[in-house]
C-alpha atoms as a PDB file:
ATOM      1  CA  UNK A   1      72.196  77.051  77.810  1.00  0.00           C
ATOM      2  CA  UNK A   2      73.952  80.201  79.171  1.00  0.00           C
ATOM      3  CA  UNK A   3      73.350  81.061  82.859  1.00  0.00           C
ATOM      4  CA  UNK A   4      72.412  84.453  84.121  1.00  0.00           C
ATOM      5  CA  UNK A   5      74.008  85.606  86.691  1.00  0.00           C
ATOM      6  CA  UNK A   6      74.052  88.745  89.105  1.00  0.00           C
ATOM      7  CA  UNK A   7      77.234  90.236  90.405  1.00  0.00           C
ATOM      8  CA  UNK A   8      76.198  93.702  92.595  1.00  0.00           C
ATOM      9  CA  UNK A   9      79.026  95.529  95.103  1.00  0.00           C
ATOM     10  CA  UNK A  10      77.458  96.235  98.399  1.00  0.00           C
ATOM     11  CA  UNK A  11      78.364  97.318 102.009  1.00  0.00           C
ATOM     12  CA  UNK A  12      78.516  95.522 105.106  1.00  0.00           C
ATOM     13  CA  UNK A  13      74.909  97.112 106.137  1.00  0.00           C
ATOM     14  CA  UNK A  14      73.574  95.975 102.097  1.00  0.00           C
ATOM     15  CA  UNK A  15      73.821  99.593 100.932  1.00  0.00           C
ATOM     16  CA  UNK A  16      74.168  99.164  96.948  1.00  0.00           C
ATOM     17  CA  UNK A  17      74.853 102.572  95.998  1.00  0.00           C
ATOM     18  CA  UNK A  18      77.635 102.744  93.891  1.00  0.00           C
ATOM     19  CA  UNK A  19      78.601 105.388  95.374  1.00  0.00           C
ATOM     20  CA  UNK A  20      79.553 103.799  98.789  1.00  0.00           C
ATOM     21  CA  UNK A  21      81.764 101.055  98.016  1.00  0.00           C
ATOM     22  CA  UNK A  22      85.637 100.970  98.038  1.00  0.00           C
ATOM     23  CA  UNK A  23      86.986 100.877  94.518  1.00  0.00           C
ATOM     24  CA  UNK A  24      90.582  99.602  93.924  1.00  0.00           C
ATOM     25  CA  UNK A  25      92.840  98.327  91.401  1.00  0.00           C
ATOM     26  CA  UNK A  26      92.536  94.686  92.896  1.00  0.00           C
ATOM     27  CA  UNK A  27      88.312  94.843  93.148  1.00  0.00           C
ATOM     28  CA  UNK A  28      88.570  96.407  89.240  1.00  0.00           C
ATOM     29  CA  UNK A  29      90.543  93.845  88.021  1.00  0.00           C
ATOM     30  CA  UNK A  30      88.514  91.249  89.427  1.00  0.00           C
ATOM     31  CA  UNK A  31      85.397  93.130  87.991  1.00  0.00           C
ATOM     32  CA  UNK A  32      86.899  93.121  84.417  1.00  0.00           C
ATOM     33  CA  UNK A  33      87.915  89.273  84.297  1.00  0.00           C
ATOM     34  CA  UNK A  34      84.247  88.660  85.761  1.00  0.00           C
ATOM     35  CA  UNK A  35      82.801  90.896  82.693  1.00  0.00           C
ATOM     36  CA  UNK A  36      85.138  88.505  80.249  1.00  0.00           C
ATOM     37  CA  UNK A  37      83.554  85.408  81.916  1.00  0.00           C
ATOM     38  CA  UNK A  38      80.360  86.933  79.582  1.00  0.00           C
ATOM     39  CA  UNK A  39      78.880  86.629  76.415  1.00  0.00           C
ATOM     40  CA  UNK A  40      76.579  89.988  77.259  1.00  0.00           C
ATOM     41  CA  UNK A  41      75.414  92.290  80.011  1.00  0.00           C
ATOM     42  CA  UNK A  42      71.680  93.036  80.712  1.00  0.00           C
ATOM     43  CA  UNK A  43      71.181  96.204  81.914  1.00  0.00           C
ATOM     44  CA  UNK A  44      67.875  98.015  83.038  1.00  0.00           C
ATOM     45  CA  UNK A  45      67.717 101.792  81.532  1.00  0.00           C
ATOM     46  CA  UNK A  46      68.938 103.214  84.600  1.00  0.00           C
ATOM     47  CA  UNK A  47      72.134 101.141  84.824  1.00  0.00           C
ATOM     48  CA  UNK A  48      72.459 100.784  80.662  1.00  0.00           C
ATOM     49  CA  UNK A  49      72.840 105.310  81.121  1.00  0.00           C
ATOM     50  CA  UNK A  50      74.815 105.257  84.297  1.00  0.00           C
ATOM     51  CA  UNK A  51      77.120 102.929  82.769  1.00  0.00           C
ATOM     52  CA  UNK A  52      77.851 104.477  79.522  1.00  0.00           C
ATOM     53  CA  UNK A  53      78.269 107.650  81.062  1.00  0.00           C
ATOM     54  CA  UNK A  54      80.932 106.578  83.001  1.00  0.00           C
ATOM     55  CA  UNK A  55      82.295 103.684  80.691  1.00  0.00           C
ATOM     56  CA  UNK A  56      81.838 104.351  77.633  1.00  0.00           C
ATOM     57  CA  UNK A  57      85.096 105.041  76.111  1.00  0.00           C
ATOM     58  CA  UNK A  58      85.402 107.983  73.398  1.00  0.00           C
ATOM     59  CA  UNK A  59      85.715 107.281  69.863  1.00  0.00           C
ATOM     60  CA  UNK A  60      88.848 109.668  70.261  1.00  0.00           C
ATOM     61  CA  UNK A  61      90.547 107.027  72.246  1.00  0.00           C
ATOM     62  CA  UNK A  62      91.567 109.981  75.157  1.00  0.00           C
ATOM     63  CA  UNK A  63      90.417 108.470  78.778  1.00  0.00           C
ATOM     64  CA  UNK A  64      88.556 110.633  80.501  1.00  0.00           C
ATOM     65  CA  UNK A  65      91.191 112.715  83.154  1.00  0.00           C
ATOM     66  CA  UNK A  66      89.672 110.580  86.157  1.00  0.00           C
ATOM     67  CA  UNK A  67      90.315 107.246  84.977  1.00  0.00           C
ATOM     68  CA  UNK A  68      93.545 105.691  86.511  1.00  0.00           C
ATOM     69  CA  UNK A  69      95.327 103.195  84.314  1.00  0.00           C
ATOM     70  CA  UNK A  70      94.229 100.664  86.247  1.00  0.00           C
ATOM     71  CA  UNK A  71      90.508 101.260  85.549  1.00  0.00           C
ATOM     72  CA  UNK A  72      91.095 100.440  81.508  1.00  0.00           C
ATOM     73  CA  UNK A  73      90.660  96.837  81.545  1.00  0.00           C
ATOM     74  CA  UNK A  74      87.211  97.340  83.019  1.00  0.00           C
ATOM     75  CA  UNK A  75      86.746 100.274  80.538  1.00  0.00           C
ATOM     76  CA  UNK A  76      87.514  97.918  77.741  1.00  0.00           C
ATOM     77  CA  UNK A  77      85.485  95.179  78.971  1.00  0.00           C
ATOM     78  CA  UNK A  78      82.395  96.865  79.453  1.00  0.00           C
ATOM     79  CA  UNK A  79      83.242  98.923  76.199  1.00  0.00           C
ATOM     80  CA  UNK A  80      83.199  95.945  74.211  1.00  0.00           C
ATOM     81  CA  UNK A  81      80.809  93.608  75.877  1.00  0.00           C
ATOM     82  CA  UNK A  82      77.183  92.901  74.316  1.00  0.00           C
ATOM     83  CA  UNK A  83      74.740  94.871  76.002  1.00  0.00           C
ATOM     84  CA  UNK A  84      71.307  94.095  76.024  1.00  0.00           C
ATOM     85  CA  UNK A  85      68.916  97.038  77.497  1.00  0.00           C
ATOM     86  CA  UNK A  86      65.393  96.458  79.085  1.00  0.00           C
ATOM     87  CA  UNK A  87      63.509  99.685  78.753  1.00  0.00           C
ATOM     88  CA  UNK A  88      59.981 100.290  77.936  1.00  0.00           C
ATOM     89  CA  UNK A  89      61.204 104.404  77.610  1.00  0.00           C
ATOM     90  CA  UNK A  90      64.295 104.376  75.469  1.00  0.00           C
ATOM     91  CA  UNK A  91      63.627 104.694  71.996  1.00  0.00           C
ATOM     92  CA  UNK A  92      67.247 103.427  71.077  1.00  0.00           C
ATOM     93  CA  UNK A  93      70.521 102.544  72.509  1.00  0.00           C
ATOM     94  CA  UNK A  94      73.896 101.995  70.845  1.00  0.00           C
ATOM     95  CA  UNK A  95      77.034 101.179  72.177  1.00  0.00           C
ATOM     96  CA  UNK A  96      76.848  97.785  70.843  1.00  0.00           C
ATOM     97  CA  UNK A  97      73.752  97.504  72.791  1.00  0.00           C
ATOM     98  CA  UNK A  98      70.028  96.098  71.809  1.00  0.00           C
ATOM     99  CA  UNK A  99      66.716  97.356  73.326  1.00  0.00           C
ATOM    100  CA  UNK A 100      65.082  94.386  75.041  1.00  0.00           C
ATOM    101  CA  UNK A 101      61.033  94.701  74.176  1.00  0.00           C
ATOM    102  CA  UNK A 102      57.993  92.580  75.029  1.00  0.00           C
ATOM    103  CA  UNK A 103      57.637  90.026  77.954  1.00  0.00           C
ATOM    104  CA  UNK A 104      60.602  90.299  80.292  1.00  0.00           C
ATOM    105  CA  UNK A 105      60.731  86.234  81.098  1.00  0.00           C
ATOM    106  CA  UNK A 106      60.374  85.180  77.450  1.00  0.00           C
ATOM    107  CA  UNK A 107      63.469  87.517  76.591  1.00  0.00           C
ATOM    108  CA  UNK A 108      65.291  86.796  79.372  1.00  0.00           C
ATOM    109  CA  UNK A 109      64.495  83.022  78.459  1.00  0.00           C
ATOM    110  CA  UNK A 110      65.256  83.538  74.664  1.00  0.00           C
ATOM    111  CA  UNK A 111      68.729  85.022  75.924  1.00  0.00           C
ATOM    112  CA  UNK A 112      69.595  82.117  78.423  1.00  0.00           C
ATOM    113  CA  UNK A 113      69.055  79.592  75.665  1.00  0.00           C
ATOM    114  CA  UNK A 114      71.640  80.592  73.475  1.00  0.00           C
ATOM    115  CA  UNK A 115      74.996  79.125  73.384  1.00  0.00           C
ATOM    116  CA  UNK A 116      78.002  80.554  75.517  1.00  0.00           C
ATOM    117  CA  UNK A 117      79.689  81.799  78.914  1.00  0.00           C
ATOM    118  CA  UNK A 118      76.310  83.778  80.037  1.00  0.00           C
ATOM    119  CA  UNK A 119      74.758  86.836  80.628  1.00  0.00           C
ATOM    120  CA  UNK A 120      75.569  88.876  83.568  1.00  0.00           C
ATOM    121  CA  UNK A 121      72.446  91.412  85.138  1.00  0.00           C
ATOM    122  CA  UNK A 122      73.013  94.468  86.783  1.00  0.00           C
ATOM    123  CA  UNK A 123      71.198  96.863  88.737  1.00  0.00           C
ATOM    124  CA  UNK A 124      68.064  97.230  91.323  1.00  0.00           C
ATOM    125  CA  UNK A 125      64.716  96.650  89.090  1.00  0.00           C
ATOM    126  CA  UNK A 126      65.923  94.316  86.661  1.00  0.00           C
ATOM    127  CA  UNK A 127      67.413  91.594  89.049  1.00  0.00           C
ATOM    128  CA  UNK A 128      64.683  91.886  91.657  1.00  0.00           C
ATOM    129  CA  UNK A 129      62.109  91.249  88.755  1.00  0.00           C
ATOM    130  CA  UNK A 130      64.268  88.328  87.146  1.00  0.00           C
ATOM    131  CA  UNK A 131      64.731  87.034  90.689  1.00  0.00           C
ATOM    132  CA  UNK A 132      60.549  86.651  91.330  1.00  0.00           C
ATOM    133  CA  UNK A 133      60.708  84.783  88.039  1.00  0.00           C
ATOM    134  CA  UNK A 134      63.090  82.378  89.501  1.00  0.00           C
ATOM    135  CA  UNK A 135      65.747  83.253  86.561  1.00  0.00           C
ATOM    136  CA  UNK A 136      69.342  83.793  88.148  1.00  0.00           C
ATOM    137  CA  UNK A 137      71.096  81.284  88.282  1.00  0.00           C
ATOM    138  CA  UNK A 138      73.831  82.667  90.341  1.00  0.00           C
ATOM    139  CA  UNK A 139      74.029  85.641  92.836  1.00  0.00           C
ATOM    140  CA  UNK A 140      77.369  87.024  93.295  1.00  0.00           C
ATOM    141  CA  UNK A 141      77.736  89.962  96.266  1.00  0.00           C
ATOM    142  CA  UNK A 142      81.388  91.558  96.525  1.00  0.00           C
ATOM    143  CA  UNK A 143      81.057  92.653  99.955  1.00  0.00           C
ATOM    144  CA  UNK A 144      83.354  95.937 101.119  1.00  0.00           C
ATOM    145  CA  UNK A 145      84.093  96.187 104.631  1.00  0.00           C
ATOM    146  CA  UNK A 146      82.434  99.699 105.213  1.00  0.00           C
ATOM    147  CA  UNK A 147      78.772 100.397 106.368  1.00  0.00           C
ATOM    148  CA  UNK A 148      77.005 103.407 104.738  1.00  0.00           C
ATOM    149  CA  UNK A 149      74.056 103.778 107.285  1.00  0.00           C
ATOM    150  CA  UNK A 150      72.057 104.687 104.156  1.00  0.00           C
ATOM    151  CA  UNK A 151      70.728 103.105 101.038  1.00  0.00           C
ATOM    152  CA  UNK A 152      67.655 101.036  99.900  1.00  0.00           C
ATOM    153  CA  UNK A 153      68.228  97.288 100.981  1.00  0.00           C
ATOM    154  CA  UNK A 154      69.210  95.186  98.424  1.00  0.00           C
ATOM    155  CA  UNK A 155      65.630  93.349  96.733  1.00  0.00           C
ATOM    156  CA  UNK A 156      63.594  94.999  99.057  1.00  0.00           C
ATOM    157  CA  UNK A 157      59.660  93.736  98.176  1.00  0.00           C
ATOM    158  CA  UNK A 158      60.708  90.226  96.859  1.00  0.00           C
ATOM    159  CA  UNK A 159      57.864  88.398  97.458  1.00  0.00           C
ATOM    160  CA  UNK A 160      59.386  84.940  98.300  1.00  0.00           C
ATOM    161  CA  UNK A 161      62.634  83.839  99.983  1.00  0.00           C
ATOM    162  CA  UNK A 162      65.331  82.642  97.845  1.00  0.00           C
ATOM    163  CA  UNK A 163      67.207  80.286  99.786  1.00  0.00           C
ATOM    164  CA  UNK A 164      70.802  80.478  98.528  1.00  0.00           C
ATOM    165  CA  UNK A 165      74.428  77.802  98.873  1.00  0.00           C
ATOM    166  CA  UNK A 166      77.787  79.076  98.653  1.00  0.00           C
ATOM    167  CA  UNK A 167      79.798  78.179  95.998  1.00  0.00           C
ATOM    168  CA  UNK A 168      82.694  80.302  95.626  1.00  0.00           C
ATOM    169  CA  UNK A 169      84.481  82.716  98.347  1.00  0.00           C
ATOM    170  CA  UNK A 170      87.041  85.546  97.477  1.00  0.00           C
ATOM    171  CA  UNK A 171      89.099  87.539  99.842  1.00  0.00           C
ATOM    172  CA  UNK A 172      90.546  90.960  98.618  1.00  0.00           C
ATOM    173  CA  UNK A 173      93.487  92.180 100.690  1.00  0.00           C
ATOM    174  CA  UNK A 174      91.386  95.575 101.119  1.00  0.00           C
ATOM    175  CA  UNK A 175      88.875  93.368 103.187  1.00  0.00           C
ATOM    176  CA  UNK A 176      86.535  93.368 100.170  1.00  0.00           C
ATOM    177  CA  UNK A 177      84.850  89.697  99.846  1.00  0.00           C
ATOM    178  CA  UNK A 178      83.193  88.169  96.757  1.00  0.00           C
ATOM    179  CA  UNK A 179      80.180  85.561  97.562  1.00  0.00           C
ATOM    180  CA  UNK A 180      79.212  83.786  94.890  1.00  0.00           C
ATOM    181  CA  UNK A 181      76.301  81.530  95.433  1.00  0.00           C
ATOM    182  CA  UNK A 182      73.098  79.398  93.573  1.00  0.00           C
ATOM    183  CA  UNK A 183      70.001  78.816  94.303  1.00  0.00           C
ATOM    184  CA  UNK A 184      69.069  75.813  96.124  1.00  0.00           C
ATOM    185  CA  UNK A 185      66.917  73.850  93.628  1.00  0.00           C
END
């Protein structure tokens, strides 16, 4: 069984946008080894389009003019990566991507129980949902020493507490901190 696991960057003050946090060479190269630790990504729609409009690399093999040379190991990773795609709106998705239809929990089940590394969840939606169903089976928050003073708070309306031990700690000489953790079962 493959675990599912959640990996988000927020600010000190839980701002998720990804607009507000600190990219840098060392936080991108830790984000691309974390994307090989993977069999496949589960994205909501939202994420699944933000991500291939920034990621997706063209068949022309020119980088877009904004991406530094040491953003391309994240470009390949995510490039190349399995992507699975909830959306009850798209009709299809490609970019070695699969539309995810039906009951959320039974797919999300079906996924986990196949062999390999895991399955890493992005986004707002999706994880807060999975999280209710008691489905992640590790929470990792890269933490980047800046408060936004904006921002929804990250799972805002879960309905139970999750109650969470730390497993793994990370310190990024830009002040940046990974937290992995589990669930306390």
């Amino acid at each position: 069984m493959r675990p599912l696991r959640f990996s988000i960057n927020i600010t000190l003050d839980g701002c998720y946008d990804h607009r507000a946090g600190i990219p840098d060479q060392e936080t991108h190269r830790y984000a691309a080894e974390t994307l090989l630790r993977a069999d496949a990504l589960l994205f909501g729609r939202v994420v699944y389009e933000m991500m291939e409009a920034a990621w997706r690399l063209p068949q022309s093999g020119v980088r877009p003019d904004w991406m530094t040379d040491w953003m391309v190991p994240f470009a390949d990773a995510i490039h190349a990566a399995k992507k699975y795609v909830v959306s009850s709106t798209l009709e299809h998705v490609d970019w070695n991507a699969e539309l995810v239809r039906g009951d959320l929990e039974t797919a999300v089940r079906q996924l986990k129980r196949e062999p390999g590394k895991g399955v890493y969840v992005a986004g707002m939606k999706l994880p807060l949902a999975l999280a209710e169903m008691g489905l992640i089976d590790e929470y990792e928050f890269i933490v980047h020493p800046r408060i936004a003073g904006y921002g929804p708070t990250l799972f805002a309306g879960l309905s139970k507490v999750v109650d969470l031990k730390l497993v793994n700690r990370i310190e990024f000489s830009s002040g940046t901190v990974a937290l992995r953790y589990e669930p306390k079962r």
